[in-house]
Protein backbone atom coordinates (compact mmCIF):
# COMPACT_ATOMS: atom_id res chain seq x y z
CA UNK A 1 132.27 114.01 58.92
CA UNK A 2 132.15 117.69 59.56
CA UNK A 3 135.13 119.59 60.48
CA UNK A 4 134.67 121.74 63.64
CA UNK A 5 134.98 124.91 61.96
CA UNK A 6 132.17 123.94 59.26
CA UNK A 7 129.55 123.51 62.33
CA UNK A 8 127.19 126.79 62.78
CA UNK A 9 127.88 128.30 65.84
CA UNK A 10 125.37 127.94 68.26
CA UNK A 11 125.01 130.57 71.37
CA UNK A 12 124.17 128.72 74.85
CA UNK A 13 121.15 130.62 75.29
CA UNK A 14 119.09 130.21 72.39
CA UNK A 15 120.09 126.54 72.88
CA UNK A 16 118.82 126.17 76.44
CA UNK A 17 115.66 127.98 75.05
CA UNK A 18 114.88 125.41 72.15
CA UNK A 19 116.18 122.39 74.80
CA UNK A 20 114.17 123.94 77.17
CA UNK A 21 110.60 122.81 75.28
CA UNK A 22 111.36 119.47 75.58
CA UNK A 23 109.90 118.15 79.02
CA UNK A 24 112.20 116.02 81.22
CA UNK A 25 111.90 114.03 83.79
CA UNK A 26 113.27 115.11 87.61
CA UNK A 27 115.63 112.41 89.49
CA UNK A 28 117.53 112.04 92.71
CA UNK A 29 120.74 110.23 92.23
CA UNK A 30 121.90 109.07 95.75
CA UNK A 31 125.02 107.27 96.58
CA UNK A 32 126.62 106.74 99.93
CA UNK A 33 130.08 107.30 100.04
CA UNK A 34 132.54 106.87 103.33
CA UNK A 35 129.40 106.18 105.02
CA UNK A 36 127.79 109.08 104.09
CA UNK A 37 124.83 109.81 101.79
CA UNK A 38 125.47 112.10 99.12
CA UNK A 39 122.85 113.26 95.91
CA UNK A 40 122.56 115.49 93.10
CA UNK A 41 119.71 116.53 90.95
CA UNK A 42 119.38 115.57 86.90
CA UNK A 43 117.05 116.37 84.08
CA UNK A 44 118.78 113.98 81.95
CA UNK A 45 118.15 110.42 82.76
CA UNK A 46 116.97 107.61 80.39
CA UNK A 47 116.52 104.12 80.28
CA UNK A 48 118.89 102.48 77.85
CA UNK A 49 118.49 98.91 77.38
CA UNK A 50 116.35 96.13 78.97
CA UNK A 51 118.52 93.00 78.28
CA UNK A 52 120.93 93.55 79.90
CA UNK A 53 118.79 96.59 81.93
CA UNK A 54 120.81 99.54 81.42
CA UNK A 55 120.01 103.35 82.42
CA UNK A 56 122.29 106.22 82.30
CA UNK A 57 122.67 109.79 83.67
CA UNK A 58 124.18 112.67 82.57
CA UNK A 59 126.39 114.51 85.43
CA UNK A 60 128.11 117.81 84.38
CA UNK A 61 131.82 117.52 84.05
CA UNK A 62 131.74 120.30 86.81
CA UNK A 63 129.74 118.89 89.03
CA UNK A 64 131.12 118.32 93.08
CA UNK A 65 129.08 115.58 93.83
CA UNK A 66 129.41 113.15 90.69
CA UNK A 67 133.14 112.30 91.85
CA UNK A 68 131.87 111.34 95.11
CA UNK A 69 129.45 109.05 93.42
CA UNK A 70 131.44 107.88 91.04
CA UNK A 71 134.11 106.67 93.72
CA UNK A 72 130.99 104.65 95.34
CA UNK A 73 130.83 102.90 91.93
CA UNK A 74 127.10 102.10 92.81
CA UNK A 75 123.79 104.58 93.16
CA UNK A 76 120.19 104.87 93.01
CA UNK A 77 118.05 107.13 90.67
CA UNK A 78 114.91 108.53 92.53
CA UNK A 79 112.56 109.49 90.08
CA UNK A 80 110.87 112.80 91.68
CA UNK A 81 107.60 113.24 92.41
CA UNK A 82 105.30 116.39 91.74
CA UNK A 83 105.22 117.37 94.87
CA UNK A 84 108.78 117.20 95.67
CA UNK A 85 110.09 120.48 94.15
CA UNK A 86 111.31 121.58 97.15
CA UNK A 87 113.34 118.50 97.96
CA UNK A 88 114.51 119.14 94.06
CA UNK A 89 115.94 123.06 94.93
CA UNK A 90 117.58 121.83 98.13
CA UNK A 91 119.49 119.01 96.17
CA UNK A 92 120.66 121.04 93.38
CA UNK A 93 121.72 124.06 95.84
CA UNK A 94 125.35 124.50 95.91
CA UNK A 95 126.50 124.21 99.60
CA UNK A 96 122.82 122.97 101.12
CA UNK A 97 122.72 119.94 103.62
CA UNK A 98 120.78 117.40 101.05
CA UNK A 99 119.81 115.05 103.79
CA UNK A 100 118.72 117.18 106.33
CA UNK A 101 114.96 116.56 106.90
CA UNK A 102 115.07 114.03 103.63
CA UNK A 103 113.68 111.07 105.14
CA UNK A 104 115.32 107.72 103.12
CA UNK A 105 115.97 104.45 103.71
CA UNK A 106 119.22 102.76 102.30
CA UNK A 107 118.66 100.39 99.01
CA UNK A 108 119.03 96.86 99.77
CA UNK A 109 121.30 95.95 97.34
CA UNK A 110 123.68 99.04 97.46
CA UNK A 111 122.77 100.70 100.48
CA UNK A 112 122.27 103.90 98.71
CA UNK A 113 119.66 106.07 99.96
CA UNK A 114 115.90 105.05 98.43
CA UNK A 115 113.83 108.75 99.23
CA UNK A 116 110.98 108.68 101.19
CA UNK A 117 108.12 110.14 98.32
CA UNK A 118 109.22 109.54 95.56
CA UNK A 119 107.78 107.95 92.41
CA UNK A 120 110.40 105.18 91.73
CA UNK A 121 113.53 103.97 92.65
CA UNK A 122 115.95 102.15 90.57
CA UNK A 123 119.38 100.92 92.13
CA UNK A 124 122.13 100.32 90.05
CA UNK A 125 126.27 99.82 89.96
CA UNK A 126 128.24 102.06 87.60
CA UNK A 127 129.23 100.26 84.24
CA UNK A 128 130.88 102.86 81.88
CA UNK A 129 131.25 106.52 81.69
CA UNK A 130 132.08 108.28 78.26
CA UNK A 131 132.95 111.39 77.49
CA UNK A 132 130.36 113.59 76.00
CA UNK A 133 131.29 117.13 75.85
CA UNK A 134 130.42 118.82 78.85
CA UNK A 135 128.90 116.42 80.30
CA UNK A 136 129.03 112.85 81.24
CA UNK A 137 126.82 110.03 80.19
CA UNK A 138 127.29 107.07 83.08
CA UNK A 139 125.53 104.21 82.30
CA UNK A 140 124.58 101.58 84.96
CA UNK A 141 123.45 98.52 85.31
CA UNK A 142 120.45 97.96 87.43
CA UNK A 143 120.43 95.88 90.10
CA UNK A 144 116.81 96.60 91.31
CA UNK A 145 113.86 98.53 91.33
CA UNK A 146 110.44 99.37 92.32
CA UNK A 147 107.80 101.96 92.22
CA UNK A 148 107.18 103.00 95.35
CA UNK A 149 104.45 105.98 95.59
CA UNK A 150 102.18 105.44 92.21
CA UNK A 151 101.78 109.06 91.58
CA UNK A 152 102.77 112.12 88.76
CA UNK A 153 105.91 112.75 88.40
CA UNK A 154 108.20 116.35 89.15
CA UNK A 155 108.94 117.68 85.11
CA UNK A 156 111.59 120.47 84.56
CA UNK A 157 110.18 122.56 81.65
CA UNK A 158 111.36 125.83 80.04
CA UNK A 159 112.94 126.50 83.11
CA UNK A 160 110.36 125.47 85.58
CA UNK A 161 109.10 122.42 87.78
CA UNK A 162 105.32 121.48 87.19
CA UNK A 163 103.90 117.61 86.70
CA UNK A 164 102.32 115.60 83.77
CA UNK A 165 98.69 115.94 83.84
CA UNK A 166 97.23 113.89 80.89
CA UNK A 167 94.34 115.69 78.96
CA UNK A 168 91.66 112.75 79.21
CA UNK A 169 92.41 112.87 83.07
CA UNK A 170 92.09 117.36 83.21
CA UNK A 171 88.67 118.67 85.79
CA UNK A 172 89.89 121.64 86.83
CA UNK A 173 90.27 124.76 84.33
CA UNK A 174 87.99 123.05 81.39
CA UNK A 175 86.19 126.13 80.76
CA UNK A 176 82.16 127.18 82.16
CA UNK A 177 81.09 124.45 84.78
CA UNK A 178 78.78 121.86 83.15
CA UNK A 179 74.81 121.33 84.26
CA UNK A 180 75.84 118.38 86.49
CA UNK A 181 78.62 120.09 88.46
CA UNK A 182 75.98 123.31 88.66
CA UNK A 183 73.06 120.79 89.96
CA UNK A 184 75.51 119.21 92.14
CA UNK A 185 76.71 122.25 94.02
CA UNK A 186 73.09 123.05 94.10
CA UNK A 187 72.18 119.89 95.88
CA UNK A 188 74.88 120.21 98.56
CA UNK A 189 72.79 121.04 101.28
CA UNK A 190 70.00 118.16 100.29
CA UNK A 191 72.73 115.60 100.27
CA UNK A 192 74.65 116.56 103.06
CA UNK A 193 71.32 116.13 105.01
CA UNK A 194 71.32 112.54 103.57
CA UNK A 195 74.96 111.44 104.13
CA UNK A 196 74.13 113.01 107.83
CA UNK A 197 70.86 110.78 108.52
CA UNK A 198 71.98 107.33 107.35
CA UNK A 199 76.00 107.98 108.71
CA UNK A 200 77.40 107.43 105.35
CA UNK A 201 79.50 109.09 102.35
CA UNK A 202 77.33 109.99 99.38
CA UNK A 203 79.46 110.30 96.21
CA UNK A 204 77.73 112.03 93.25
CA UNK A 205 78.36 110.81 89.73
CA UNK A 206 77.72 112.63 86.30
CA UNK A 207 78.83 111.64 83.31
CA UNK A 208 81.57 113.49 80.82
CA UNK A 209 81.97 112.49 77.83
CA UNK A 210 83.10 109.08 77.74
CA UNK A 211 84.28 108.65 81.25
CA UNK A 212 82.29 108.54 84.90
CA UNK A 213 83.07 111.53 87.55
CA UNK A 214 82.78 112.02 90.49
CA UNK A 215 81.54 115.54 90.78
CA UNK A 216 80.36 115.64 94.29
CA UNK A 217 80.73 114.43 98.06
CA UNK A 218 78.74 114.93 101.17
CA UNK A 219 79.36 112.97 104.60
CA UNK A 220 82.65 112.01 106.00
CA UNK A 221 85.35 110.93 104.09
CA UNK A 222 87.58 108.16 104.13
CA UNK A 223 91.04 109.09 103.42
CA UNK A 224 91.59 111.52 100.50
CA UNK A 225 88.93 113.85 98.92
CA UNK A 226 87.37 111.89 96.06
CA UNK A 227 86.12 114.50 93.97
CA UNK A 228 87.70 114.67 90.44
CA UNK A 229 88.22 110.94 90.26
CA UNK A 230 87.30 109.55 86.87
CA UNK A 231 86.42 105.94 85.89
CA UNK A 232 85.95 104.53 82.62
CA UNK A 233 82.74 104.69 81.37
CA UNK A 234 82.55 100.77 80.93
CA UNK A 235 81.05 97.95 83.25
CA UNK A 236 80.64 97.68 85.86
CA UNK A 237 81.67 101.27 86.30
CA UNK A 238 78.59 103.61 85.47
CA UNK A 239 76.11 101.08 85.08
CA UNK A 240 73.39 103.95 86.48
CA UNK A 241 73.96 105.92 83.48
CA UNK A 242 73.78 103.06 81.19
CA UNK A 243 70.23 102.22 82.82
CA UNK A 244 68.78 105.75 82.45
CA UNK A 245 71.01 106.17 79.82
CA UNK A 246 69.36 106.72 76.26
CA UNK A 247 69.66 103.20 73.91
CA UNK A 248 73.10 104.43 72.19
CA UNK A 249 74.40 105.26 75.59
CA UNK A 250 73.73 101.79 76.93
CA UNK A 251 74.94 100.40 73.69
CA UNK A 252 78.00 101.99 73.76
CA UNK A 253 78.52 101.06 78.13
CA UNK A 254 78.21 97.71 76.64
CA UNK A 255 80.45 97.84 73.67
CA UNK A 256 83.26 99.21 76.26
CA UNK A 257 83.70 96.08 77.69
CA UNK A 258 86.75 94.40 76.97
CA UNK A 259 86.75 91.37 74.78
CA UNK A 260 83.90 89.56 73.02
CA UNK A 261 80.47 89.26 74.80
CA UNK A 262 78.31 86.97 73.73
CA UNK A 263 75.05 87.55 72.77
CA UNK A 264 72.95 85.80 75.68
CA UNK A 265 75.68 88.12 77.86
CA UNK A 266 74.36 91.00 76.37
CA UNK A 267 70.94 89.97 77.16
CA UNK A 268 72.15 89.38 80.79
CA UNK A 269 73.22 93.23 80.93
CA UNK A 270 70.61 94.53 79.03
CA UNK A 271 68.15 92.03 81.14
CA UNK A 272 69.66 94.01 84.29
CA UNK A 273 69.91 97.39 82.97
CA UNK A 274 66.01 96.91 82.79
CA UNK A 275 65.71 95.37 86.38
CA UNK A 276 67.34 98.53 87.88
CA UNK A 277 65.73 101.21 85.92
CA UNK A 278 62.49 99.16 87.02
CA UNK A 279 63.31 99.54 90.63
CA UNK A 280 64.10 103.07 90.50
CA UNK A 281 67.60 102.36 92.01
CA UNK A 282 71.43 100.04 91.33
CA UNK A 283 72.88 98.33 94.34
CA UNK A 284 76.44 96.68 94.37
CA UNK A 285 77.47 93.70 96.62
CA UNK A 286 80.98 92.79 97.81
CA UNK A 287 83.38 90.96 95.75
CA UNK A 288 86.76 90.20 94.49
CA UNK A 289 86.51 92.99 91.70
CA UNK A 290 84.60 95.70 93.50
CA UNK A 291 87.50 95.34 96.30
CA UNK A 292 90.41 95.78 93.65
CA UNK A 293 88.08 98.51 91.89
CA UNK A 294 88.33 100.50 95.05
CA UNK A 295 91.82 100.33 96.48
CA UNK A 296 92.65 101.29 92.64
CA UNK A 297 90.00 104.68 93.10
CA UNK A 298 91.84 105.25 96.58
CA UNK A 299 94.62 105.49 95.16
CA UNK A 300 93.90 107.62 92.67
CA UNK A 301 92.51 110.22 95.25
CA UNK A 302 95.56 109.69 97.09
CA UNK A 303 98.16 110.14 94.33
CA UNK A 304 96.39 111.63 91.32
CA UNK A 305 94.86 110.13 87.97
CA UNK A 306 98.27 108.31 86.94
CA UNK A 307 97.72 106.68 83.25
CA UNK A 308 99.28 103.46 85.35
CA UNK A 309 96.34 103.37 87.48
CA UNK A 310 93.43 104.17 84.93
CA UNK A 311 94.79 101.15 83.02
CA UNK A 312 94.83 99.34 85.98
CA UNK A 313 90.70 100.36 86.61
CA UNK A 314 90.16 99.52 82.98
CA UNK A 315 91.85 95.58 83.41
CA UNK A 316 89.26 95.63 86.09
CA UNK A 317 86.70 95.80 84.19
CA UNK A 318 88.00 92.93 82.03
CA UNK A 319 87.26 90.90 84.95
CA UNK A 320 83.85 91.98 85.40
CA UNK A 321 81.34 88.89 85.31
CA UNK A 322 77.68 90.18 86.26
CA UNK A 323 75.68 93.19 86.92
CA UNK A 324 73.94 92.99 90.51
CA UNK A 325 70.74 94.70 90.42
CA UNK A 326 68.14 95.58 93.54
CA UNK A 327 66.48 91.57 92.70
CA UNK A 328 69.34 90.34 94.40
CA UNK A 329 68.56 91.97 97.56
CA UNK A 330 67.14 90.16 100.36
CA UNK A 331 68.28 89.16 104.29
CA UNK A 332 71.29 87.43 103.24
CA UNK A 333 72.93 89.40 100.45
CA UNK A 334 71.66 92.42 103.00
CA UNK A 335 75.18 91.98 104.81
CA UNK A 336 76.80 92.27 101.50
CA UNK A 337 76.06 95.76 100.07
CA UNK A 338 78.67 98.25 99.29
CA UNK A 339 76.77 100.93 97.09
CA UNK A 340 73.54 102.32 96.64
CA UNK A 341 72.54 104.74 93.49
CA UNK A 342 69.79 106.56 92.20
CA UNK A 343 69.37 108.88 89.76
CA UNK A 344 68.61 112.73 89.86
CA UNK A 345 66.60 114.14 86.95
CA UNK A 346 67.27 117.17 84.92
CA UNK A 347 64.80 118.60 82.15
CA UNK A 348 66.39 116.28 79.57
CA UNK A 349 66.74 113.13 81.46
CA UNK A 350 68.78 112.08 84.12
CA UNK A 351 72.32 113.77 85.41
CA UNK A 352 73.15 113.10 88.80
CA UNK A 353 73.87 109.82 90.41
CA UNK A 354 74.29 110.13 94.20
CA UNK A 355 75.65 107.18 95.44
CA UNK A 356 76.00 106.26 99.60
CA UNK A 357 79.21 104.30 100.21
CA UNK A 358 80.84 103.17 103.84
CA UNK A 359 77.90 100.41 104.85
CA UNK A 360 79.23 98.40 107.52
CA UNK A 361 79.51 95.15 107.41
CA UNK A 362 76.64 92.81 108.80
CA UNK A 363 73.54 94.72 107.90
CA UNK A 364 70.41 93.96 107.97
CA UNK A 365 67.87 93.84 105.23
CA UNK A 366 65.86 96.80 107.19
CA UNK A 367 68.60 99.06 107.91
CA UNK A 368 69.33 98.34 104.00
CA UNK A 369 65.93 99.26 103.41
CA UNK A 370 65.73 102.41 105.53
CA UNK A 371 68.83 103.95 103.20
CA UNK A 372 67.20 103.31 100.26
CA UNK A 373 64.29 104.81 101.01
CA UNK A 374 65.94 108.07 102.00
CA UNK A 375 68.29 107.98 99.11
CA UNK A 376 65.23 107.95 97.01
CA UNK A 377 63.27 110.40 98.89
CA UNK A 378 66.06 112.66 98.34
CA UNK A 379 67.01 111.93 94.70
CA UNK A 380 62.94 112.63 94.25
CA UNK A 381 63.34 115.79 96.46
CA UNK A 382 66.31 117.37 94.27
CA UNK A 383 64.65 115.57 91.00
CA UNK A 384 61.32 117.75 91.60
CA UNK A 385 63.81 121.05 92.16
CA UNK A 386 65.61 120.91 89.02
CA UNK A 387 62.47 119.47 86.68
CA UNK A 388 59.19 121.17 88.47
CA UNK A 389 57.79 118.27 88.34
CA UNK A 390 57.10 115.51 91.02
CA UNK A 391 58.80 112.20 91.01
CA UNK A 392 57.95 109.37 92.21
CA UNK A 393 59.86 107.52 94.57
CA UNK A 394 58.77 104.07 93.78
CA UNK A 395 60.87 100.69 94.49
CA UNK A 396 59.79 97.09 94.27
C-alpha cells in the first residue's frame, strides 16, 4: 500500500468538479428523536446488499443532525422527487424549521417520518457506522419499504437539482416540430368542434418512430393533461397505424408483440387490421387489459414517463389476446365501447389518429352510431384540408 506522502495531492475543488459529473440521487433521511422529527439532505445513498437488505448513507462528520439520528438508532431514506427541490434547500439549510409545512406521516415500523411526495421510502434501523474520512458511511438494515408516488426522481448534478428524463421518453426540445404535431395544431379548432358536439375527449395520435404519441387533445380532460404520453408501438397500442400503416409497418406492429404468435394468430390480426381499414374506422371495448392499460397512461400524465411505468404498458401488451374491430359492434357490445379512431390523411398517407375517449357507460348502439359518424365527418373534413382532395366518409 501507498504511503500518504506518495499520494498526488488533490485540491477540493477540482475534485468536487470531476465528482460533480457523476449524477446522484436526492434523499430525505428522517428520524424522530425525543419525539421530535428531525432530517437532513444526502447525495450519497446506495443500496448495498439484498440478502440481508442493506443500504447506507453517507453523513458528513460535521454534520448537526446525523448525531441526533444516530441516537434514534432507526430512520427512513425518502428518495426525492423532481419536483421537490424546494423541500431539498429547506432541509439542507443550516438553522431552517425542516418540518414546517412538510406534510409526513410517521413509518410504521420506526415511526420516522415517511414525506408526503416523495418517490420512495425505505425504513430502516442503524447497523454499523465506519469511519471513512470525512464522512460517514452508516449502513442500515431495512425494515420496510415502498414506492409511494411512481414518478422522476430530484438528481443533484454539477452543482444543480434537475430530474432523469430518459431519451426514448424526450417531446419537448427535439428540434423543428414534425408534420403530425403541425397538422395537429392545425386541426385544433375542427376537433375542438368535435369533442364539443358529442361531450367527449378527443386524443390525437401520430406516430414517432417506433413509439405511439399523443400529440393532441380537444374536449375536457380527465385529470392530468395527456399530451406527450407515449405508448409502445405494439398491440394493442396503435393498432390504427398498423391498419393504414404501409405492409412493413404492420409487420413490424406485429412482430412487437411479446412472445411467439402463431401463425393462424397472425392471420387473426392481419384478418382485423383488414376489417378496420375496411370500415374506415377502430373501435375498442372494455376489458381487463384496456382498464390496466389506462390507469398505467394516467399515471404517466400524472407523474411523468417513468421507465417503471413504460415497462409496466409494455407487460400489458403481453397480455393482449384479440384485436376488436367495428364487426363487433352491435346493441349489446354498444354499452361496451371505450374508444373510437379514425384516421386523418396527409399527402403521403395517413398521420393523424383522433381518437374520442370518456363514453359513458350504457350506450346505445345509436348514440354509438351518431359519434362515429361525426368523428368521420371530421377526420374527412381535416383529411380534404391537408390532401385537396375529398374523402370519403364511408362505414359499413
Amino acid at each position: 500500500m501507498l504511503e500518504e506522502s506518495q499520494f498526488r495531492q488533490i485540491e477540493p475543488r477540482h475534485y468536487r468538479n470531476v465528482l460533480g459529473h457523476f449524477a446522484t440521487g436526492v434523499a430525505a433521511v428522517t428520524a424522530i428523536n425525543d419525539g421530535t422529527p428531525v432530517g437532513m439532505v444526502v447525495n450519497a445513498f446506495t443500496a448495498v446488499s439484498i440478502n440481508p437488505p442493506l443500504v447506507a448513507f453517507l453523513p458528513e462528520k460535521g454534520s448537526s443532525t446525523f448525531p441526533l439520528i444516530r441516537e434514534s438508532g432507526r430512520y427512513c431514506i425518502n428518495v426525492l422527487a423532481g419536483g421537490q427541490e424546494e423541500l431539498c434547500r429547506r432541509f439542507a439549510a443550516k438553522g431552517a424549521d425542516r418540518f414546517r409545512d412538510t406534510p409526513w406521516r410517521p413509518a410504521e415500523g420506526t415511526g420516522s417520518p415517511t414525506l408526503e411526495g416523495a418517490v420512495a421510502w425505505i425504513d430502516c434501523e442503524i447497523q454499523d457506522i465506519h469511519d471513512a474520512g470525512d464522512h460517514l458511511i452508516v449502513v442500515g438494515r431495512v425494515l420496510d419499504l415502498q414506492v409511494q408516488t411512481p414518478t422522476l426522481p430530484l438528481l443533484f448534478f454539477q452543482g444543480g437539482y434537475g430530474t432523469f428524463a430518459p431519451r426514448s421518453l424526450v417531446w419537448a426540445n427535439r428540434g423543428p416540430l414534425s408534420e403530425a404535431v403541425r397538422m395537429a395544431d392545425a386541426a385544433r379548432e375542427t376537433l375542438e368542434e368535435l369533442a364539443t358536439e358529442l361531450g367527449l375527449e378527443c386524443r390525437v395520435f401520430a406516430q414517432e418512430d417506433d413509439a405511439v404519441r399523443i400529440v393532441a387533445s380537444a374536449g375536457a380532460t380527465k385529470g392530468a393533461d395527456p399530451v406527450g404520453a407515449m405508448l409502445p408501438f405494439a398491440p394493442p397500442f396503435g393498432y390504427a397505424i398498423a391498419a393504414w400503416g404501409t405492409p412493413a409497418t404492420r409487420q413490424a406492429w406485429i412482430d412487437a408483440l411479446p412472445g411467439e404468435l402463431s401463425a393462424a394468430a397472425r392471420r387473426e390480426l392481419d384478418d382485423a387490421l383488414d376489417e378496420i381499414r375496411r370500415h374506415g374506422w377502430g373501435v375498442t371495448f372494455e376489458s381487463a387489459v384496456a382498464r390496466e392499460a389506462q390507469e398505467i397512461i394516467a399515471a404517466m400524465m400524472q407523474y411523468g414517463p417513468t421507465p417503471e411505468l413504460g415497462r409496466r404498458l409494455t407487460a400489458v401488451s403481453g397480455q393482449f389476446s384479440r384485436l376488436d374491430h367495428p364487426g363487433q359492434l352491435d346493441e349489446q357490445t354498444a354499452s361496451t365501447v371505450r374508444t373510437m379512431t379514425a384516421p386523418v390523411m396527409g399527402v403521403d398517407g395517413a398521420v393523424l389518429y383522433p381518437t374520442l375517449y370518456g363514453f359513458p357507460a350504457e350506450l346505445d348502439l345509436g348514440v354509438v352510431e351518431r359519434a362515429r359518424d361525426a368523428l368521420l365527418r371530421a377526420c374527412a373534413a381535416l383529411s380534404e384540408r391537408f390532401t385537396g382532395v375529398g374523402v370519403g366518409v364511408g362505414h359499413r
